[in-house]
C-alpha atoms as a PDB file:
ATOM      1  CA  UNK A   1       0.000   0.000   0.000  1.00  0.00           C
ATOM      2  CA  UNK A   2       1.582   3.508  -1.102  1.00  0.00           C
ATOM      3  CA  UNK A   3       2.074   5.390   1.493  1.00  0.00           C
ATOM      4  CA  UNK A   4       0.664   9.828   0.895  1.00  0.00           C
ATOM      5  CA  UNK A   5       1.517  12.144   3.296  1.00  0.00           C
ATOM      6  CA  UNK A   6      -0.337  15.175   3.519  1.00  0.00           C
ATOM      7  CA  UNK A   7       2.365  18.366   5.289  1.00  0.00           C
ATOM      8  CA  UNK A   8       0.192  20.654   7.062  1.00  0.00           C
ATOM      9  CA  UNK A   9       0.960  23.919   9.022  1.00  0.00           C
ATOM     10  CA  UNK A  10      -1.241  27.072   9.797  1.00  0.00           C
ATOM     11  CA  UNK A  11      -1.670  29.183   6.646  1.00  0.00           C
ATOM     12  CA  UNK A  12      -2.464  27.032   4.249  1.00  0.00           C
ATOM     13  CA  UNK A  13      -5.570  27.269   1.896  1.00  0.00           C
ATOM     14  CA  UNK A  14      -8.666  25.173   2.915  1.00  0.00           C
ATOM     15  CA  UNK A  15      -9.826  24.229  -0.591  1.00  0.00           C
ATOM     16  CA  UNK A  16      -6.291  22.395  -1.983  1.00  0.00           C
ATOM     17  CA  UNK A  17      -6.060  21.046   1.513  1.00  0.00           C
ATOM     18  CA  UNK A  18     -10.013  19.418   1.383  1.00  0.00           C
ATOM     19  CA  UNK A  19      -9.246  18.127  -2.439  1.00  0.00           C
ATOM     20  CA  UNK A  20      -5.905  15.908  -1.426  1.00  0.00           C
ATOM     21  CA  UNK A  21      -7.595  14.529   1.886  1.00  0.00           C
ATOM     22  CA  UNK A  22     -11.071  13.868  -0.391  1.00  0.00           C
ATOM     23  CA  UNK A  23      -9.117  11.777  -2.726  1.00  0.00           C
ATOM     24  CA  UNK A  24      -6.185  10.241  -1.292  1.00  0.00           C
ATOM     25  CA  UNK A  25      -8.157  10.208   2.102  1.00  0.00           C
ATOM     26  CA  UNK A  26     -10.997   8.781   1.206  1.00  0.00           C
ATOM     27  CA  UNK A  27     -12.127   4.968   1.825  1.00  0.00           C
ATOM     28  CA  UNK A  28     -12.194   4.073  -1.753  1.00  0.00           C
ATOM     29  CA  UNK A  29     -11.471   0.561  -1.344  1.00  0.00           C
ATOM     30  CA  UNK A  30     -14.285  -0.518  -3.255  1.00  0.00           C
ATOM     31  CA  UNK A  31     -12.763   1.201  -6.172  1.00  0.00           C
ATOM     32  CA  UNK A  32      -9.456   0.333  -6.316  1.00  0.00           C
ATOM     33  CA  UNK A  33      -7.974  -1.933  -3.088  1.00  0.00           C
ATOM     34  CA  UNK A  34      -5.389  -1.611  -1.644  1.00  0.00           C
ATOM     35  CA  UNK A  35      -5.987   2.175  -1.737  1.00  0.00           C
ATOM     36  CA  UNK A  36      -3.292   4.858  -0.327  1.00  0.00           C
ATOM     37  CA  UNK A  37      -2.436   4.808   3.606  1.00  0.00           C
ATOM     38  CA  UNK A  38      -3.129   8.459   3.838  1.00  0.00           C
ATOM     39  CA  UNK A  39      -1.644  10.365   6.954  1.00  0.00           C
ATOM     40  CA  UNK A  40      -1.488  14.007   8.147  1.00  0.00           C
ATOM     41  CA  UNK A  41       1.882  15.871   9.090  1.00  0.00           C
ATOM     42  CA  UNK A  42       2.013  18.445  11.289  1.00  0.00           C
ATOM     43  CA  UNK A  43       4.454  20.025  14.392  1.00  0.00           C
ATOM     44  CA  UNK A  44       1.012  20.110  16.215  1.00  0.00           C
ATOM     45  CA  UNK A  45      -2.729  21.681  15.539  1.00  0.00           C
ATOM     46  CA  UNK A  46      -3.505  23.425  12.384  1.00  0.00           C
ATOM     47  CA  UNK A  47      -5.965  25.900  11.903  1.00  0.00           C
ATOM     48  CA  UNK A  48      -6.245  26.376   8.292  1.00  0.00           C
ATOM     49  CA  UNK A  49      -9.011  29.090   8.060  1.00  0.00           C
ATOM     50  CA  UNK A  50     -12.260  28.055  10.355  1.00  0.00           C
ATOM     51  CA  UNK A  51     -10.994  24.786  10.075  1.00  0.00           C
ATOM     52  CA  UNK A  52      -8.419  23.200  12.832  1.00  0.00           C
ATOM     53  CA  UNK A  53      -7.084  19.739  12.080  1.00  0.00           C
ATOM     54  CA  UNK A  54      -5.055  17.672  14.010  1.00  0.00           C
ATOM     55  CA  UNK A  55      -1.932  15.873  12.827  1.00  0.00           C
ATOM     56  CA  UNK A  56      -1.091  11.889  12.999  1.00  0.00           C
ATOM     57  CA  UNK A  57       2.223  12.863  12.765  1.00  0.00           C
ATOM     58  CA  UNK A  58       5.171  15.492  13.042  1.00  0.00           C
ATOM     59  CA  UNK A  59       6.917  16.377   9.843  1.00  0.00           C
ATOM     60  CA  UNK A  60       9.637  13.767  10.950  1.00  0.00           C
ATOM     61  CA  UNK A  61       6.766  11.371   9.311  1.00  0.00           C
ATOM     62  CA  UNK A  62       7.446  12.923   5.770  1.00  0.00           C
ATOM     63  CA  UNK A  63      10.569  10.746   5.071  1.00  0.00           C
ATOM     64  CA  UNK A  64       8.573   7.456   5.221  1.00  0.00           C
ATOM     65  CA  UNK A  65       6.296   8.573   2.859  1.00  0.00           C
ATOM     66  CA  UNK A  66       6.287   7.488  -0.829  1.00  0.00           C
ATOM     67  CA  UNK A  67       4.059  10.995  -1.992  1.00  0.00           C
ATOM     68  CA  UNK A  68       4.145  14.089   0.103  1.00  0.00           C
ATOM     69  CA  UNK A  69       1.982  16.709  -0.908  1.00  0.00           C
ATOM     70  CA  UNK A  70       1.815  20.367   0.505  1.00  0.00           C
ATOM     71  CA  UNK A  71      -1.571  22.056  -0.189  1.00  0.00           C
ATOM     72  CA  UNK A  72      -1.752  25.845  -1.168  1.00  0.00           C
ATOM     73  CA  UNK A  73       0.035  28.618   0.804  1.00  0.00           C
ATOM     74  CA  UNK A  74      -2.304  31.553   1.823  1.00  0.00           C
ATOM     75  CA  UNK A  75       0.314  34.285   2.090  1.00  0.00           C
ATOM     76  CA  UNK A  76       2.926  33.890  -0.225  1.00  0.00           C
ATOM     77  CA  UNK A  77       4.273  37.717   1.120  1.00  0.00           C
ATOM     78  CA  UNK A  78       5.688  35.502   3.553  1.00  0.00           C
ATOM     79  CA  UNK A  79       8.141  32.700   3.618  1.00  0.00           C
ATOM     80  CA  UNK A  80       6.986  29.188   4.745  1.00  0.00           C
ATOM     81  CA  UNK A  81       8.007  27.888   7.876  1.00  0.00           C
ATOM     82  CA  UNK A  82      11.276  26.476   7.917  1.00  0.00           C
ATOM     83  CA  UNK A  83      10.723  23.494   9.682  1.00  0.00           C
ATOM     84  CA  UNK A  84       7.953  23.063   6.881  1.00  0.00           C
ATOM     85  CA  UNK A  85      10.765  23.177   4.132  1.00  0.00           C
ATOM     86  CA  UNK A  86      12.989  20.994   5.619  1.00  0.00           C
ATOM     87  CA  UNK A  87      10.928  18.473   6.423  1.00  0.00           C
ATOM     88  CA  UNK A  88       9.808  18.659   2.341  1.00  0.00           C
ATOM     89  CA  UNK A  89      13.338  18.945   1.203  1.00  0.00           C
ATOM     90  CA  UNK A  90      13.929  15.698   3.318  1.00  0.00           C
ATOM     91  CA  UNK A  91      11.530  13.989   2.412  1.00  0.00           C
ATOM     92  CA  UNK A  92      12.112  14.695  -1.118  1.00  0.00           C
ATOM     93  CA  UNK A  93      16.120  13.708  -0.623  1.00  0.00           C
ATOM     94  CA  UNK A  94      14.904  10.293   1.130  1.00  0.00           C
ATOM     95  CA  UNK A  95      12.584   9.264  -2.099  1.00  0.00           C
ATOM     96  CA  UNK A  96       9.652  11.016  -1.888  1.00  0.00           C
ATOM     97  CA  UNK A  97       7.424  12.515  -4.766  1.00  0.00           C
ATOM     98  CA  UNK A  98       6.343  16.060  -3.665  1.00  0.00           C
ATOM     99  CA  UNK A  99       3.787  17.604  -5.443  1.00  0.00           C
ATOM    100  CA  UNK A 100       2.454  20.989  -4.732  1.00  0.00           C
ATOM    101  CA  UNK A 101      -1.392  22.413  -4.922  1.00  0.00           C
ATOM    102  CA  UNK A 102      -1.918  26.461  -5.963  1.00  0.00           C
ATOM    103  CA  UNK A 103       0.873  28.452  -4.285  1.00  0.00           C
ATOM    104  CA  UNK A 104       2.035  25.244  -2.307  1.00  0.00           C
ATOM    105  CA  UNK A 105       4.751  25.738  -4.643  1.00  0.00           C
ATOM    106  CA  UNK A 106       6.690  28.607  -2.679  1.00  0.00           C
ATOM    107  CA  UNK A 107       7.136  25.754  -0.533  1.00  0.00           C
ATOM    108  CA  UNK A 108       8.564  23.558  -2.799  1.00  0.00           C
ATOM    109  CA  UNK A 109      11.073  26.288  -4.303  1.00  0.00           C
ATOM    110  CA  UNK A 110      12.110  27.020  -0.624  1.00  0.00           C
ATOM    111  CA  UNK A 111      13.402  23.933  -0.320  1.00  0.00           C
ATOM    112  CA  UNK A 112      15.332  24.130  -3.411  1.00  0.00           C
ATOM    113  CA  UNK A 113      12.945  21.642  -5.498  1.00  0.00           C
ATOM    114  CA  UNK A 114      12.318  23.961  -8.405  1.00  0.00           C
ATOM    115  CA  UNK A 115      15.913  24.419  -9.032  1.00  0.00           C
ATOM    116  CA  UNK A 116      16.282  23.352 -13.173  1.00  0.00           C
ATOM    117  CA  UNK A 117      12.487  22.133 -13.239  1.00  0.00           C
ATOM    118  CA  UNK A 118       9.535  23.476 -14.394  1.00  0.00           C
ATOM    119  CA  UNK A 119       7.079  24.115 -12.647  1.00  0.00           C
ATOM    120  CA  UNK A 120       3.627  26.427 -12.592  1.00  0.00           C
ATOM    121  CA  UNK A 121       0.944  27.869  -9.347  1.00  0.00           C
ATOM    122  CA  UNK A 122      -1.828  30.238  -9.835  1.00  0.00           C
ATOM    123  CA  UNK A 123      -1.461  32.045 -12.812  1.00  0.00           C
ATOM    124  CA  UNK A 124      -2.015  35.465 -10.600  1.00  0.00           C
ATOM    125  CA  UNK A 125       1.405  34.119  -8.362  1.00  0.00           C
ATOM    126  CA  UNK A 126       3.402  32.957 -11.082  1.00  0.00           C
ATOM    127  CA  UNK A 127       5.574  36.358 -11.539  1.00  0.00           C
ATOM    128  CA  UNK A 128       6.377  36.304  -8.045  1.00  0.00           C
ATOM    129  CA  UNK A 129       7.654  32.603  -8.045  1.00  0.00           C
ATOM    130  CA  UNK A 130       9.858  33.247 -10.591  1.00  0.00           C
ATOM    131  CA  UNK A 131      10.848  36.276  -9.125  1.00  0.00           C
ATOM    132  CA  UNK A 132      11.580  34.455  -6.251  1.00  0.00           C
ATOM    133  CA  UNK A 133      13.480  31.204  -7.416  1.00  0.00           C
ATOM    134  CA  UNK A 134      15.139  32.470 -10.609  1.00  0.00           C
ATOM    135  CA  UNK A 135      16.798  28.818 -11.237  1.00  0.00           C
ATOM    136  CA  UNK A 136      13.011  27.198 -11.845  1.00  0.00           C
ATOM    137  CA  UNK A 137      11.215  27.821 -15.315  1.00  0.00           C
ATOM    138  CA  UNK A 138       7.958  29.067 -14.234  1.00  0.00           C
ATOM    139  CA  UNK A 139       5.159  28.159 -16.878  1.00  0.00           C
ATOM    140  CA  UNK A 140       1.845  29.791 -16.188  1.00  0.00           C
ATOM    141  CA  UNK A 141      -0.245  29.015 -18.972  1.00  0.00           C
ATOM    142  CA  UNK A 142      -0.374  25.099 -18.052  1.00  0.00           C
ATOM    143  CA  UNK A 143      -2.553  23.083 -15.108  1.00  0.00           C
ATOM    144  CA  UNK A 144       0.416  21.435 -13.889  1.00  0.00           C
ATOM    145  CA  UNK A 145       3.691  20.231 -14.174  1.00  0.00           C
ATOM    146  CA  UNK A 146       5.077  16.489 -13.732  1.00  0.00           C
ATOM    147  CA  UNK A 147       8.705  16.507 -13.097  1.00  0.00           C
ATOM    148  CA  UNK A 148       8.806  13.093 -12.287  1.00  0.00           C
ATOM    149  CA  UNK A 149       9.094  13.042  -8.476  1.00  0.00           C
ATOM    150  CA  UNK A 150       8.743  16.899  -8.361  1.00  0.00           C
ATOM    151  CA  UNK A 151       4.726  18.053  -9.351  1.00  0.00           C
ATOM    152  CA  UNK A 152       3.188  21.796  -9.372  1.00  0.00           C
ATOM    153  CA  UNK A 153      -0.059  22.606 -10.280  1.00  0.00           C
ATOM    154  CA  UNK A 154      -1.874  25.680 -10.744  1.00  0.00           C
ATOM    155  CA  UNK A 155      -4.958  27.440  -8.831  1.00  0.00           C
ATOM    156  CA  UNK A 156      -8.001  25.388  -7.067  1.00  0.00           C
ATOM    157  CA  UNK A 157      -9.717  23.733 -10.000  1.00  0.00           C
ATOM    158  CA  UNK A 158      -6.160  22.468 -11.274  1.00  0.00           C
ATOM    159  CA  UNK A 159      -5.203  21.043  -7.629  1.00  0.00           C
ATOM    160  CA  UNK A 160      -8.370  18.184  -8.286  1.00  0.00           C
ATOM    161  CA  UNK A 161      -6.473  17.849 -11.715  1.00  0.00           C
ATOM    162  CA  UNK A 162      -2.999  17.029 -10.404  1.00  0.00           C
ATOM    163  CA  UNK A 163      -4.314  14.799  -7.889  1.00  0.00           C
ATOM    164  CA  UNK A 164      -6.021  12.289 -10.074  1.00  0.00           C
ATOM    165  CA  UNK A 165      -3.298  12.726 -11.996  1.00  0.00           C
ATOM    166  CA  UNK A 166      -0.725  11.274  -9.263  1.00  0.00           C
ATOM    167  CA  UNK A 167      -3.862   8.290  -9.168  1.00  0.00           C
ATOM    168  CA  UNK A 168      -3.635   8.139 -13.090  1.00  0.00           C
ATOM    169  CA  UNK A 169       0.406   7.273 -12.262  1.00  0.00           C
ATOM    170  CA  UNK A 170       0.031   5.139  -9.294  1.00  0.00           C
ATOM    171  CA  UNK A 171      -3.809   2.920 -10.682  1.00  0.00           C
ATOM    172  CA  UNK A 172      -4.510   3.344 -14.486  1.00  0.00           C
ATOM    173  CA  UNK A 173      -6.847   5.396 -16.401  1.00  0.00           C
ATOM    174  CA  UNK A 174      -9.146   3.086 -15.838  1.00  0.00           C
ATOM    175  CA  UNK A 175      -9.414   3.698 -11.789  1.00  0.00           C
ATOM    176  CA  UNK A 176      -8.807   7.147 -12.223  1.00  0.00           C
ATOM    177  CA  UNK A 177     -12.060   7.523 -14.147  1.00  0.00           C
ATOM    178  CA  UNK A 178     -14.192   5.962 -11.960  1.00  0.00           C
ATOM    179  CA  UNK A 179     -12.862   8.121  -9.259  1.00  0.00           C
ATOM    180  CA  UNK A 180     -13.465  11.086 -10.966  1.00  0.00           C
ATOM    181  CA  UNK A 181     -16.850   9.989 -11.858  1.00  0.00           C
ATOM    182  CA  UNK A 182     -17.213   9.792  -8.077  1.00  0.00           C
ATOM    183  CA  UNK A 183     -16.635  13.205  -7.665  1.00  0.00           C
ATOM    184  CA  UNK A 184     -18.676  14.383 -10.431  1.00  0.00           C
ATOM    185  CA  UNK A 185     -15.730  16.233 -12.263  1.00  0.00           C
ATOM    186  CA  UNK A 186     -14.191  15.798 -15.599  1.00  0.00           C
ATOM    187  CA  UNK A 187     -11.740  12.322 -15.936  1.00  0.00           C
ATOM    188  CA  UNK A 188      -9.297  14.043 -17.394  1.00  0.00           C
ATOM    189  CA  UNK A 189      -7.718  17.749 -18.009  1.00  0.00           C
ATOM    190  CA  UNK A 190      -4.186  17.202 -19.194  1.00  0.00           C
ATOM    191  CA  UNK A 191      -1.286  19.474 -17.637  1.00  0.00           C
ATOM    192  CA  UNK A 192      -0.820  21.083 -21.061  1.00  0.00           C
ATOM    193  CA  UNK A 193      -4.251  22.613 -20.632  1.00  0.00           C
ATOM    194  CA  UNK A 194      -4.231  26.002 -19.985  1.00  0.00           C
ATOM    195  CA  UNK A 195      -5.369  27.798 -17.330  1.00  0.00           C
ATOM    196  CA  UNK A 196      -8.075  30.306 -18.425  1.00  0.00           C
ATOM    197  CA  UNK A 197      -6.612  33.293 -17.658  1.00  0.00           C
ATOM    198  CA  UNK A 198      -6.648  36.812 -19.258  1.00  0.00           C
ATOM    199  CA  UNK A 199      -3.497  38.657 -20.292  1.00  0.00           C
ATOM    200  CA  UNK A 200      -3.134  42.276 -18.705  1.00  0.00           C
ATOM    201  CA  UNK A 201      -2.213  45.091 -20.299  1.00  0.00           C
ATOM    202  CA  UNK A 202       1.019  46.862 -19.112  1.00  0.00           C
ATOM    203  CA  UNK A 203      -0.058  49.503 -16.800  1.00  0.00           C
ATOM    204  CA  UNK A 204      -1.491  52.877 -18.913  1.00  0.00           C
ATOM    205  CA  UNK A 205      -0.419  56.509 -17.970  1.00  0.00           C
ATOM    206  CA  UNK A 206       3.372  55.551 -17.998  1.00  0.00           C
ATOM    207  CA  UNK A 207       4.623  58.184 -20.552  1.00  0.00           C
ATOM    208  CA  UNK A 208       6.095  55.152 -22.138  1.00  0.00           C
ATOM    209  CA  UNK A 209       6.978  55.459 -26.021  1.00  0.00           C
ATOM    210  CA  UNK A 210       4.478  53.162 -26.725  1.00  0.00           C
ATOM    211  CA  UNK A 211       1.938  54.021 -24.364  1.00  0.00           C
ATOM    212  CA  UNK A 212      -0.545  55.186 -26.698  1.00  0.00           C
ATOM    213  CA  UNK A 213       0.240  52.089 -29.121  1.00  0.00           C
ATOM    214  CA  UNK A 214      -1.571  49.383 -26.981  1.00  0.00           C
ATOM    215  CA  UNK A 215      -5.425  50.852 -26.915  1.00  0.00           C
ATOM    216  CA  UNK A 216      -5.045  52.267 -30.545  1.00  0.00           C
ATOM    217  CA  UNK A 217      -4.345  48.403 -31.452  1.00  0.00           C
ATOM    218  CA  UNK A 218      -6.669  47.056 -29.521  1.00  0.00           C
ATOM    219  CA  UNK A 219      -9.320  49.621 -31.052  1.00  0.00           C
ATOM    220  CA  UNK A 220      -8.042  48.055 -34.169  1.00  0.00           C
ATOM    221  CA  UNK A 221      -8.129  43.804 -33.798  1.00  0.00           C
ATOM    222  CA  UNK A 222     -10.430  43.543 -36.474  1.00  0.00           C
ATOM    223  CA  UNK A 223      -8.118  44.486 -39.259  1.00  0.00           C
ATOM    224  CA  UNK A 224      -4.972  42.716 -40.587  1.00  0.00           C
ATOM    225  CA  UNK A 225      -2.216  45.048 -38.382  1.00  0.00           C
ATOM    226  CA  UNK A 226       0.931  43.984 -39.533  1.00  0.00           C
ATOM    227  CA  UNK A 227       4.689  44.929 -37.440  1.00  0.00           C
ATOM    228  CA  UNK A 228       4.644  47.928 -40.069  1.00  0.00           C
ATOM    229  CA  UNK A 229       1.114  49.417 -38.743  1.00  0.00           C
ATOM    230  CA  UNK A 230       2.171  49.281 -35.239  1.00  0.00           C
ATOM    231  CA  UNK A 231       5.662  50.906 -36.159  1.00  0.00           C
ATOM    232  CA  UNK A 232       4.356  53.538 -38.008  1.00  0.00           C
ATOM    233  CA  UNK A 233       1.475  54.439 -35.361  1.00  0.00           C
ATOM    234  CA  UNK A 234       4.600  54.723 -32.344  1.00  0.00           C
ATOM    235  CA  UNK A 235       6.343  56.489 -34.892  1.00  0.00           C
ATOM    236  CA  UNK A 236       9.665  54.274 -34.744  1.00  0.00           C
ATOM    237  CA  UNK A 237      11.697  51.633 -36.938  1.00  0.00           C
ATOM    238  CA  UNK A 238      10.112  48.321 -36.556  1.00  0.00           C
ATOM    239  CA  UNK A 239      13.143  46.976 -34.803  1.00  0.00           C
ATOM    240  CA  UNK A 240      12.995  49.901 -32.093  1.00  0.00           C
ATOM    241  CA  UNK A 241       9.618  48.800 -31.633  1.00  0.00           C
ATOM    242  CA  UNK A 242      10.434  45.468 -31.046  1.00  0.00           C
ATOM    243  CA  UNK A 243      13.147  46.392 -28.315  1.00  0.00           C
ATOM    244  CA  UNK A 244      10.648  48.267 -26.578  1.00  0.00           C
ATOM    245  CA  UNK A 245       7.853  45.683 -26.644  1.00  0.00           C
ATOM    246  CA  UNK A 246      10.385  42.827 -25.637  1.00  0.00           C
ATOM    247  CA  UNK A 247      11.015  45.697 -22.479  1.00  0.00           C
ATOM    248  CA  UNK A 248       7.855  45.989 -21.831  1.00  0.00           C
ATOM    249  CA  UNK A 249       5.638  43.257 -22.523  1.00  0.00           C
ATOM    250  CA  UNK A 250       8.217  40.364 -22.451  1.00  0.00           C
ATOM    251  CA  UNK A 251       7.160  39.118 -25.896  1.00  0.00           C
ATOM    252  CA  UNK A 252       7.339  40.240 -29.312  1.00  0.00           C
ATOM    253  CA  UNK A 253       4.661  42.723 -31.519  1.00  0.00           C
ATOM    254  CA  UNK A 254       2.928  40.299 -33.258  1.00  0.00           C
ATOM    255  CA  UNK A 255       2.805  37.844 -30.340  1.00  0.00           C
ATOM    256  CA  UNK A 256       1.104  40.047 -28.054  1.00  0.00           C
ATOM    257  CA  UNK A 257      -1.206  41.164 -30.814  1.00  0.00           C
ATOM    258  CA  UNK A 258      -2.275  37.398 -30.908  1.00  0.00           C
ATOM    259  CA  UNK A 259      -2.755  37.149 -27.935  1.00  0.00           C
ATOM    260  CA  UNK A 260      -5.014  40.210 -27.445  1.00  0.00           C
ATOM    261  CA  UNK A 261      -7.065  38.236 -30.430  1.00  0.00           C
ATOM    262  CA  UNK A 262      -7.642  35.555 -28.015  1.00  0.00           C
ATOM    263  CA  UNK A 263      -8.310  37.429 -25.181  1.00  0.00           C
ATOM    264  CA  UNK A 264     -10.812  39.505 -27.037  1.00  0.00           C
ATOM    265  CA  UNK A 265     -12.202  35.802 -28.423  1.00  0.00           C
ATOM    266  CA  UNK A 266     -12.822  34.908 -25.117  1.00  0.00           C
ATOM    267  CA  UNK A 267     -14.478  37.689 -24.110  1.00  0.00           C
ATOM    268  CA  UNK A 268     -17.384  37.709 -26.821  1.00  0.00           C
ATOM    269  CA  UNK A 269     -17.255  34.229 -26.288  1.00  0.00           C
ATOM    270  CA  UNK A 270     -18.316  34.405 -22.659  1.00  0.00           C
ATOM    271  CA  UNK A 271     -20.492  38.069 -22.963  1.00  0.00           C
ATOM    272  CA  UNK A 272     -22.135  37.275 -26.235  1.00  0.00           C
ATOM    273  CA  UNK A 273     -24.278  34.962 -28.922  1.00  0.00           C
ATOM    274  CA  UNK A 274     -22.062  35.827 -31.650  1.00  0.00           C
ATOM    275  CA  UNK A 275     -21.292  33.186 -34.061  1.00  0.00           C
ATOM    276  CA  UNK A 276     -17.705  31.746 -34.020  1.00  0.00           C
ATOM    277  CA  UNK A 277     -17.843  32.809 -37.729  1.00  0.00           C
ATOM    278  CA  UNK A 278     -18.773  36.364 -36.781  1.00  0.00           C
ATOM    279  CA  UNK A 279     -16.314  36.193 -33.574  1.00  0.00           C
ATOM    280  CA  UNK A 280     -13.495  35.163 -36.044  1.00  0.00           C
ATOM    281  CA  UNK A 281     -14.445  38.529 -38.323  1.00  0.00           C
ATOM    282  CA  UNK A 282     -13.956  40.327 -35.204  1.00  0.00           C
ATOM    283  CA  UNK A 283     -10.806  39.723 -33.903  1.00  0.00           C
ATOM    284  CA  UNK A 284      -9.281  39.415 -36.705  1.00  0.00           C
ATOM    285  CA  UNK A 285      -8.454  35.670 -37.409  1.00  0.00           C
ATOM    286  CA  UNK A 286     -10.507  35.797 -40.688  1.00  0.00           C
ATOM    287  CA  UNK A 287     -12.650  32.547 -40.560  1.00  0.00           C
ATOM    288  CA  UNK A 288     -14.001  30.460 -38.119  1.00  0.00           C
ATOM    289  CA  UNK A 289     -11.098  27.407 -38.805  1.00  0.00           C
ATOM    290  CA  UNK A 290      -8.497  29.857 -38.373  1.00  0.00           C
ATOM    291  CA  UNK A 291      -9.975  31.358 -34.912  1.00  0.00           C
ATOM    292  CA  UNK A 292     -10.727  27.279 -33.792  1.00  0.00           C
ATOM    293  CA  UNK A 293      -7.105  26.202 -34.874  1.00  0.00           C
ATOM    294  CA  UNK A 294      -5.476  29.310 -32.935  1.00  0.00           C
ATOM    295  CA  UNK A 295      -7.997  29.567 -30.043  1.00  0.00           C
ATOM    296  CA  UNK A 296      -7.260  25.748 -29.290  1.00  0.00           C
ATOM    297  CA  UNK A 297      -3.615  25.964 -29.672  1.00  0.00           C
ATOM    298  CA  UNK A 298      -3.393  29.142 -27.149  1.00  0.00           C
ATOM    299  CA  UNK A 299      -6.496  28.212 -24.475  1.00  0.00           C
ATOM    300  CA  UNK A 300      -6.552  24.492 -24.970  1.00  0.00           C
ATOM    301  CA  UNK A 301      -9.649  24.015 -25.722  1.00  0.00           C
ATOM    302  CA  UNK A 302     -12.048  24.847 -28.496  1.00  0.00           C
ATOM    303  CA  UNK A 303     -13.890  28.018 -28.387  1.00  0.00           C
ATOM    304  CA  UNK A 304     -17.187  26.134 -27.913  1.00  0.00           C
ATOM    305  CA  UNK A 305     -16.317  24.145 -25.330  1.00  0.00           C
ATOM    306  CA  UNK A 306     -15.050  27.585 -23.696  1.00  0.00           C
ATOM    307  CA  UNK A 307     -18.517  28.728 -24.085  1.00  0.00           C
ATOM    308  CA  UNK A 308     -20.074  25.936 -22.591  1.00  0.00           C
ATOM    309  CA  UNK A 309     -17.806  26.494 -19.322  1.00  0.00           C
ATOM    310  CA  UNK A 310     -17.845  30.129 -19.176  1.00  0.00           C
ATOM    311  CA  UNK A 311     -21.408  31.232 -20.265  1.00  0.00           C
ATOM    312  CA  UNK A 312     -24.478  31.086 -17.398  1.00  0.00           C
END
């Protein structure tokens, strides 16, 4: 019998803590047997929101476990607890699989784990964990990562995903499925998915060079802008331009231009009836093949099925 280890301390967020103990936690012998021997780790009582839990073990416990997880971390302003991170980092260094839930990933790069991996959290931390642990290659367009026997995933939602994707791993498809049917949720979103997030703007009023460029083309997603157009309209060379938007935006002209496109594609998706053909016309993609080839390449997903999830 596998042996999952859940490391708990005050701080942590409720939700990603509730979805490891529902599913590795869980009785669900009649589904797959042997199932996990699930235990809770702990230097004494948590309170994690209204919530107080008490522990099995002490961290100590974490080395004789064959998965450790660490749920979401409420405040990532602050750094975890060291005797949190080295109980992870030993586990880790005695065998372990870790695997982190939301922002349980600050954990994880405290203890060195994202050093040369990738890894991913909630889209709205994933600046500040790269930020934070230059040496890791934050990706936060995907719903997690699997390094092997080092796993992130991304916010709430994507925490149920990485979990059934450790059961995928451990019990087949097959089991994982039926779980999942359990729980009423999809069987299977792959990591590569991406989270459904939208991309910001950098901030207006900066008396950048090209602060009047960005609502000009977005005024403008309709029509075929080319590197050129958006030159001419900051009134530079198209090479200046593209120093400035690297600067700025981290990407290049006609990269963030596509992705406005999608953005704005997911918008009237969600706000309107508009056909997919008319949606296409819109943001400029032409026809409806060319907006359901991009749209699934960049979101994941086609943009009906994005309907379906995001429309009332």
């Amino acid at each position: 019998m596998a042996a999952v280890a859940l490391a708990v301390t005050d701080g942590m967020l409720h939700y990603e803590l509730s979805v490891a103990v529902e599913i590795f936690g869980s009785d669900l012998t009649h589904i797959v047997d042997p199932w996990y021997d699930f235990t809770l780790c702990g230097s004494g009582p948590v309170h994690v929101g209204r919530f107080r839990l008490e522990p099995d073990h002490g961290f100590d416990h974490l080395t004789q476990a064959d998965t450790v997880i660490v749920p979401g971390w409420a405040d990532t302003d602050r750094e975890p607890p060291a005797e949190l991170v080295e109980a992870v980092r030993a586990a880790h260094a005695a065998g372990a699989r870790v695997a982190s839930l939301c922002t349980g990933a600050f954990v994880l790069g405290a203890a060195g784990l994202l050093d040369g991996r990738r890894a991913t959290t909630h889209w709205a931390h994933t600046d500040e964990l790269a930020r934070r642990h230059p040496a890791a290659t934050v990706d936060p367009d995907v719903l997690y990562v699997d390094n092997g026997d080092v796993l992130t995933s991304a916010g709430k939602a994507a925490a149920m995903d990485l979990c059934l994707h450790l059961v995928r791993l451990d019990h087949g498809s097959a089991d994982a499925n039926k779980i999942a049917r359990r729980l009423v949720i999809p069987p299977h979103r792959d990591g590569g998915q991406a989270q459904f997030i939208a991309t910001p703007l950098p901030a207006p009023g900066s008396n950048h060079p090209l602060d009047g460029l960005f609502p000009w083309a977005l005024e403008r997603l309709d029509q075929p802008l080319t590197v050129e157009d958006l030159a001419r309209q900051a009134r530079m060379s198209s090479r200046h331009l593209g120093r400035h938007f690297k600067h700025l935006t981290g990407t290049t002209p006609l990269q963030w231009l596509h992705a406005q496109r999608i953005r704005h594609a997911q918008e009237l998706l969600e706000t309107t009836n508009a056909t997919v053909d008319t949606i296409a016309a819109a943001t400029g993609m032409g026809t409806a093949t060319t907006l359901r080839r991009h749209f699934h390449r960049s979101v994941g997903v086609p943009p009906d099925a994005y309907r379906r999830t995001f429309r009332p």
